[in-house]
N, C-alpha and C. Protein backbone atom coordinates (compact mmCIF):
# COMPACT_ATOMS: atom_id res chain seq x y z
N UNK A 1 2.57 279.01 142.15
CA UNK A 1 2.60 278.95 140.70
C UNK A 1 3.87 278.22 140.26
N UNK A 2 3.92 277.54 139.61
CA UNK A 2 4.94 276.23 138.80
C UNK A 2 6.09 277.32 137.94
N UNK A 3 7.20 276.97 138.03
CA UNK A 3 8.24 277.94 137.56
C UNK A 3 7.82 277.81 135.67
N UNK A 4 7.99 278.46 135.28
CA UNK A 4 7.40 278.28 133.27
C UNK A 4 8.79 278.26 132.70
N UNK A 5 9.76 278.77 133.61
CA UNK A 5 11.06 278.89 132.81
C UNK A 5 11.85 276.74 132.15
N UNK A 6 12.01 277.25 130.79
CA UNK A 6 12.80 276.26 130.64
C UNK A 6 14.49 276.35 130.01
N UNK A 7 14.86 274.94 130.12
CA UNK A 7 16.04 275.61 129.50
C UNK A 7 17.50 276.06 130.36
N UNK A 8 18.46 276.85 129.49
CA UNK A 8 19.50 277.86 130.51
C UNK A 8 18.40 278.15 131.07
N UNK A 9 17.57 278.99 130.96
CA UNK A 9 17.01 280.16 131.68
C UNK A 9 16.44 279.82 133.25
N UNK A 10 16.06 278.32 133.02
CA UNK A 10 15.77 277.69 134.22
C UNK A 10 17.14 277.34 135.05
N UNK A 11 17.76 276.78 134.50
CA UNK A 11 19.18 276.75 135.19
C UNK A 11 19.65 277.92 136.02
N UNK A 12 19.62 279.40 135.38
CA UNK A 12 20.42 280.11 135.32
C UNK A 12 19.40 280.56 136.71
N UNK A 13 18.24 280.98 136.45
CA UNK A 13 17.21 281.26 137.67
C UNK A 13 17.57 280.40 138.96
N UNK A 14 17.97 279.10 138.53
CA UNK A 14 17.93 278.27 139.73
C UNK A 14 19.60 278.49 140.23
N UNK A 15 20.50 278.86 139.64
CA UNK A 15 21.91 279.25 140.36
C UNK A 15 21.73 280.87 140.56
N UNK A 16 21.00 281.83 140.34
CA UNK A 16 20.54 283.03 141.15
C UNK A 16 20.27 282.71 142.70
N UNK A 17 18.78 281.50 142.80
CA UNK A 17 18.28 281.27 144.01
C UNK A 17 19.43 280.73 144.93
N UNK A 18 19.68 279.56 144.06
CA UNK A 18 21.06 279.55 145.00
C UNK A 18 22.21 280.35 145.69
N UNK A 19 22.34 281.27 144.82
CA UNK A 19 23.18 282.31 145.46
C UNK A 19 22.90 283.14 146.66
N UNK A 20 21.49 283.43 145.99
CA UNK A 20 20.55 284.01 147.20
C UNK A 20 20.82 283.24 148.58
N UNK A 21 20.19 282.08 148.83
CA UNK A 21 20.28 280.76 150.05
C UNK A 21 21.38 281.05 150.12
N UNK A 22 22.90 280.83 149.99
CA UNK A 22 24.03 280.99 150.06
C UNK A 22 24.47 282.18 150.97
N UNK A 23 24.27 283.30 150.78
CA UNK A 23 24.41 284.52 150.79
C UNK A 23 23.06 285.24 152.48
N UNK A 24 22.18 284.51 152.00
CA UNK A 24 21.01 284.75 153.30
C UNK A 24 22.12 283.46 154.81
N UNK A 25 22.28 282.58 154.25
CA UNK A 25 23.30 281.53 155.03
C UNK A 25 24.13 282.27 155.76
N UNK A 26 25.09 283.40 154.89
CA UNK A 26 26.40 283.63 155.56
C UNK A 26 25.96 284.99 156.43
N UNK A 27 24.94 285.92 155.67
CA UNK A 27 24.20 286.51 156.58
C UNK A 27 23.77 286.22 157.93
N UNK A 28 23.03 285.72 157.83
CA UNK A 28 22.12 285.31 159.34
C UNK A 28 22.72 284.34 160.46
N UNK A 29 23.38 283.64 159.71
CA UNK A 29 23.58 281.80 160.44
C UNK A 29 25.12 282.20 160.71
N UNK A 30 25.14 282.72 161.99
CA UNK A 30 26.78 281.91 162.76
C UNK A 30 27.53 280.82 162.46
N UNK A 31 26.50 279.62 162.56
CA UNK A 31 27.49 278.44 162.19
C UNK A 31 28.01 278.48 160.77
N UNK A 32 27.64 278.53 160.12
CA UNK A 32 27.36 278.73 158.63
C UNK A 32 28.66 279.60 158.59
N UNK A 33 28.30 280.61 158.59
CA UNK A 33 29.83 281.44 158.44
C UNK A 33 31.35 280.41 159.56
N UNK A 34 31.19 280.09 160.19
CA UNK A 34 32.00 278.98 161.14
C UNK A 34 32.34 277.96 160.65
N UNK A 35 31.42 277.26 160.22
CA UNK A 35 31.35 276.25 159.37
C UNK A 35 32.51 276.46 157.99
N UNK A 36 31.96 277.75 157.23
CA UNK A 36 32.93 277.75 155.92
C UNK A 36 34.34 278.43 155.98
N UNK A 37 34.37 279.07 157.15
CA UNK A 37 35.95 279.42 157.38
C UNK A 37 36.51 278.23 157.73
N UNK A 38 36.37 277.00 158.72
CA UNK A 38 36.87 275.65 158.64
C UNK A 38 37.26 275.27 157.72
N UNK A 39 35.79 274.87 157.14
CA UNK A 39 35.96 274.65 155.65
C UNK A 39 37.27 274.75 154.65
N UNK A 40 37.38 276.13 154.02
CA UNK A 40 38.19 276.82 153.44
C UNK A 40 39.44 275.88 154.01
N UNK A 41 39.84 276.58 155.23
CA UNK A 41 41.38 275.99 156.21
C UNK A 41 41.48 274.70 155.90
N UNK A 42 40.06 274.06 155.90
CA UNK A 42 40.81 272.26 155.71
C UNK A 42 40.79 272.20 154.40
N UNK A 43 39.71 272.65 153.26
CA UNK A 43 40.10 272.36 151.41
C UNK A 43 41.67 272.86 151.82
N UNK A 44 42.14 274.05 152.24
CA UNK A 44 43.56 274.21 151.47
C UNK A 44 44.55 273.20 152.63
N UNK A 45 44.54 272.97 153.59
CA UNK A 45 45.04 271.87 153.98
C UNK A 45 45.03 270.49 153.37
N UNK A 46 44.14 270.35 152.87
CA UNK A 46 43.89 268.64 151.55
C UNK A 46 44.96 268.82 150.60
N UNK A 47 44.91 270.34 150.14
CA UNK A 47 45.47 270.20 149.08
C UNK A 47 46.93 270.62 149.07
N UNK A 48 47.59 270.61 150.50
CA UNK A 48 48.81 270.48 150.99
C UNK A 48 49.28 269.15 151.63
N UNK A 49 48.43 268.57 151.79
CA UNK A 49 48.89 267.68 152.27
C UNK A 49 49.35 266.72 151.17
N UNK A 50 50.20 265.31 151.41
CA UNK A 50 50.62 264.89 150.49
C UNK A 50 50.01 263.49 150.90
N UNK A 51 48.89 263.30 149.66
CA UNK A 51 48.03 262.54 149.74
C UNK A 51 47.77 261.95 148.92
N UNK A 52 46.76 260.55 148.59
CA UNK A 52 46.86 260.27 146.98
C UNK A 52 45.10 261.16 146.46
N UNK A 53 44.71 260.81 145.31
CA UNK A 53 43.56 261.31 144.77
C UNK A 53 42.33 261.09 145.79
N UNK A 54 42.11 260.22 145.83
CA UNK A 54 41.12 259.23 147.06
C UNK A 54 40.83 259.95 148.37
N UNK A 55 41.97 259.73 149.16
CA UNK A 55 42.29 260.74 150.27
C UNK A 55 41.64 261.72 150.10
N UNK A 56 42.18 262.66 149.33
CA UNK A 56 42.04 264.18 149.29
C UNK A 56 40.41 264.24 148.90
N UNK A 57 39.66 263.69 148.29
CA UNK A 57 38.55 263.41 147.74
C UNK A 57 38.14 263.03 148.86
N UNK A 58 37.89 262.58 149.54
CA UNK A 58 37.68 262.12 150.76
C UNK A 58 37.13 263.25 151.96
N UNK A 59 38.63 264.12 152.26
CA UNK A 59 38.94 265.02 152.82
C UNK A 59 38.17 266.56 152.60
N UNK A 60 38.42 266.67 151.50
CA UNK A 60 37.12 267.96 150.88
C UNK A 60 35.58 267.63 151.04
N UNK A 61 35.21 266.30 150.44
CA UNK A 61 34.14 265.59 150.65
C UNK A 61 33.55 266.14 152.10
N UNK A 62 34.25 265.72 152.65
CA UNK A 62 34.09 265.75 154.04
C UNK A 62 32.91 266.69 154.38
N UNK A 63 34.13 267.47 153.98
CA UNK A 63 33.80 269.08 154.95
C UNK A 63 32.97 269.98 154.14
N UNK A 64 32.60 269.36 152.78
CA UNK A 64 31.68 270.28 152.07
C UNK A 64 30.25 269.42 152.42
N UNK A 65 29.98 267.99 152.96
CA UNK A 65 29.21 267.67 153.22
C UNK A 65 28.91 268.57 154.64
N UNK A 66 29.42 268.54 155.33
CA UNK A 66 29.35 269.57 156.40
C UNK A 66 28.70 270.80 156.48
N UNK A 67 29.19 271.54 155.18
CA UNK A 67 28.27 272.68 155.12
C UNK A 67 26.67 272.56 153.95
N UNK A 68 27.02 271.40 153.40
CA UNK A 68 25.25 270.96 152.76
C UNK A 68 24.41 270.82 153.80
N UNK A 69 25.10 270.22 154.58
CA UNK A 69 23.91 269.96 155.66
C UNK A 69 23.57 271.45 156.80
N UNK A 70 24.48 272.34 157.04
CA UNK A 70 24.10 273.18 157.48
C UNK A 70 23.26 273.81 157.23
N UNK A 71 23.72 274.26 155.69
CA UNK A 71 22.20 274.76 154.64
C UNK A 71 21.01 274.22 155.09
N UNK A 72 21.17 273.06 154.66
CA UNK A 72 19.82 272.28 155.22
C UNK A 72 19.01 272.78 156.57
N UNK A 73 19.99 272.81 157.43
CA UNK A 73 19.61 272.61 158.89
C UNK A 73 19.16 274.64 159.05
N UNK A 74 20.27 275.16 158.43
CA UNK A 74 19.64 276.34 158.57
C UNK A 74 18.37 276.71 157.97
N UNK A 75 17.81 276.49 156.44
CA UNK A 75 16.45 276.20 155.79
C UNK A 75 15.68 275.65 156.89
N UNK A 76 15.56 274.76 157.52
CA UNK A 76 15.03 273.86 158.60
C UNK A 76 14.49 275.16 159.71
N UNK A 77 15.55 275.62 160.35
CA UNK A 77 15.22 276.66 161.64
C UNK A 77 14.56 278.08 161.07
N UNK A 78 14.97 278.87 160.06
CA UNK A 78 14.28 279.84 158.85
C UNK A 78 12.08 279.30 158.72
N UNK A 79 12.28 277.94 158.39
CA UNK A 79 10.67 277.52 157.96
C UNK A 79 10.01 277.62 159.35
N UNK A 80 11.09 276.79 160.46
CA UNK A 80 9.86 276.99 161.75
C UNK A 80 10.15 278.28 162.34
N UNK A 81 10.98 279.14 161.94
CA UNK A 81 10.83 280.44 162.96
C UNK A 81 9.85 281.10 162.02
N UNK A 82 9.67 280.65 160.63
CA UNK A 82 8.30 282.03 159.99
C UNK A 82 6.96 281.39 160.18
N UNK A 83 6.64 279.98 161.19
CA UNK A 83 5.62 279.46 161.52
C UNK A 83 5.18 280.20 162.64
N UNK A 84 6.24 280.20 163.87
CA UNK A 84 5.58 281.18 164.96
C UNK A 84 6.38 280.99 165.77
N UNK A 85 6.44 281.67 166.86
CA UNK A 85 7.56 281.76 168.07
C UNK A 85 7.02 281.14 168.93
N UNK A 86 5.90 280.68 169.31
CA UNK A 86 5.67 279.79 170.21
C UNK A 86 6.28 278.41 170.18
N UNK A 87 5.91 277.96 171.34
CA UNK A 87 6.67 276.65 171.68
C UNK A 87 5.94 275.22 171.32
N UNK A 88 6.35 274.29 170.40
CA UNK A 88 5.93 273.61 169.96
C UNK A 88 6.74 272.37 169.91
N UNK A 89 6.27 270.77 170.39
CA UNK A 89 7.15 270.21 170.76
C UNK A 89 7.68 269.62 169.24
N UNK A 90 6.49 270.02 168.06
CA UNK A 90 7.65 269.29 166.57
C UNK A 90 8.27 270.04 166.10
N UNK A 91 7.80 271.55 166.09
CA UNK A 91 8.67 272.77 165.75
C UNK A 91 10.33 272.05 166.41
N UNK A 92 10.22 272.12 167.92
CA UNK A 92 11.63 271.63 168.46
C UNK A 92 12.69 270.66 167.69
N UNK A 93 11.49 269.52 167.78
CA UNK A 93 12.09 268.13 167.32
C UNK A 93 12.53 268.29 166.08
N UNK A 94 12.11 269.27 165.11
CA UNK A 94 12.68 269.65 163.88
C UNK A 94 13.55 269.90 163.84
N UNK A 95 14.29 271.12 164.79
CA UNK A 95 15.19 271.82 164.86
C UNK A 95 16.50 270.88 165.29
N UNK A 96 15.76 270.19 166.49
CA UNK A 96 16.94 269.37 167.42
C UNK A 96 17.09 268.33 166.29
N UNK A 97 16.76 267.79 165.20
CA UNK A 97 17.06 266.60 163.88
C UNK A 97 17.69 267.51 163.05
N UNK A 98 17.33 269.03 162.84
CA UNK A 98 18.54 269.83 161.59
C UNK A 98 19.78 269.52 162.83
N UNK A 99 19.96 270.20 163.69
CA UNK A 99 21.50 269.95 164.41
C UNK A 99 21.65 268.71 164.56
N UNK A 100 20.96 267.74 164.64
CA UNK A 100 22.08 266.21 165.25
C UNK A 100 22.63 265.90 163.56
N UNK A 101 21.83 266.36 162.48
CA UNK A 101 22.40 266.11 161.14
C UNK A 101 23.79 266.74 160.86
N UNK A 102 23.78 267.92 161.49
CA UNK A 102 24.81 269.01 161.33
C UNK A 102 26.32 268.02 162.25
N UNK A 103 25.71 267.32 163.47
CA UNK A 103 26.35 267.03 163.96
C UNK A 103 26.94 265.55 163.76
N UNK A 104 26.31 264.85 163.00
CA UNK A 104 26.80 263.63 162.67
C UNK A 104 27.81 263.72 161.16
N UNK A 105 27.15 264.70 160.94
CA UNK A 105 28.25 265.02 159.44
C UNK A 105 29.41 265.63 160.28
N UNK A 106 29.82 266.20 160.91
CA UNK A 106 31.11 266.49 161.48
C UNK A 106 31.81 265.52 162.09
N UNK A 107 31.05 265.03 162.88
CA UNK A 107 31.46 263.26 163.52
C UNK A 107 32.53 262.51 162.63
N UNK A 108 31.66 262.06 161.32
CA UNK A 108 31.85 261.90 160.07
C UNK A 108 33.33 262.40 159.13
N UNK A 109 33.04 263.81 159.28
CA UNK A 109 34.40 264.31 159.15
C UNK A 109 35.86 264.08 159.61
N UNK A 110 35.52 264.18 160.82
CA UNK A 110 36.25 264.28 161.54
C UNK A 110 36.98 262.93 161.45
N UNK A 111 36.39 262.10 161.34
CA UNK A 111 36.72 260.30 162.05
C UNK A 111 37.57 260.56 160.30
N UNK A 112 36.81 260.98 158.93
CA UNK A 112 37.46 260.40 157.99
C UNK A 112 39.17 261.82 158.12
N UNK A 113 39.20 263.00 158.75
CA UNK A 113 39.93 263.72 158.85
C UNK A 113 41.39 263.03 159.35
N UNK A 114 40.79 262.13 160.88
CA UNK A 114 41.82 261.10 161.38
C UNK A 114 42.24 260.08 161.25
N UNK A 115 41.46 259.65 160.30
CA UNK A 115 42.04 258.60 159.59
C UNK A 115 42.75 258.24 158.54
N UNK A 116 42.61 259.02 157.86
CA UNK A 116 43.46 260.11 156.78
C UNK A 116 44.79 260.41 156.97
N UNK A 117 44.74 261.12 158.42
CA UNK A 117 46.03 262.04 159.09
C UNK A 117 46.92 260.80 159.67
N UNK A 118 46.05 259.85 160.24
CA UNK A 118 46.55 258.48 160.72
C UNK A 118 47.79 258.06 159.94
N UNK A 119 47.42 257.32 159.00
CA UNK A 119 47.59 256.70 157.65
C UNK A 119 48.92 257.58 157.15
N UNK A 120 48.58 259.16 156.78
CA UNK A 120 49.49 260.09 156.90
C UNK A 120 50.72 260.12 157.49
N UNK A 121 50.96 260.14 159.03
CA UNK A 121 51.52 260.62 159.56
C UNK A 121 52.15 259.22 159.58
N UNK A 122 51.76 257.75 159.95
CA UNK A 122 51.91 256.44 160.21
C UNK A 122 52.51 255.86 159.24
């Protein structure tokens, strides 16, 4: 059935759900909770470091892309585990494309983390 809400009210429904996803995330999902304690450590590291606007934008960027995509990837493993526990080679291939996403956004991070720190320290 099609949501009828319009308006705040739709908004406001749709930052509930979100909270929900959020909250089921830090529940269930290891990485996820792993993921946002990093997280956290590097936002307040950005914002110690002495950097220009760009940088630091950069740097948070980063690592909050990091945990969008976890979301993602966790939503991803949640849909095929309520399909079935059997073994299925797209069920897999699903799963193994949420982690290489998870994992190229850290890649990602990381390279813009050292290059950053580079520049920084250099």
């Amino acid at each position: 059935m099609a949501n009828q809400s319009t308006g705040l009210t739709r908004i406001y429904k749709a930052a509930g759900y979100s909270m929900k996803g959020l909250s089921a995330a830090w529940k269930n999902e290891a990485a996820f909770r792993q993921e946002s304690v990093a997280a956290i450590a590097a936002i307040i590291l950005a914002f110690w470091l002495d950097v220009d606007a760009l940088a630091r934008i950069l740097l948070i960027g980063s690592v909050a892309l990091v945990i969008i995509i976890e979301v993602i990837n966790s939503a991803i493993e949640a849909v095929v585990d309520r399909i079935g526990s059997e073994f299925h080679e797209l069920s897999g291939r699903a799963k193994d494309m949420g982690s290489a996403a998870v994992f190229l956004a850290i890649l990602l991070a990381l390279f813009i983390w050292i290059t950053v720190l580079w520049q920084h320290v250099g």
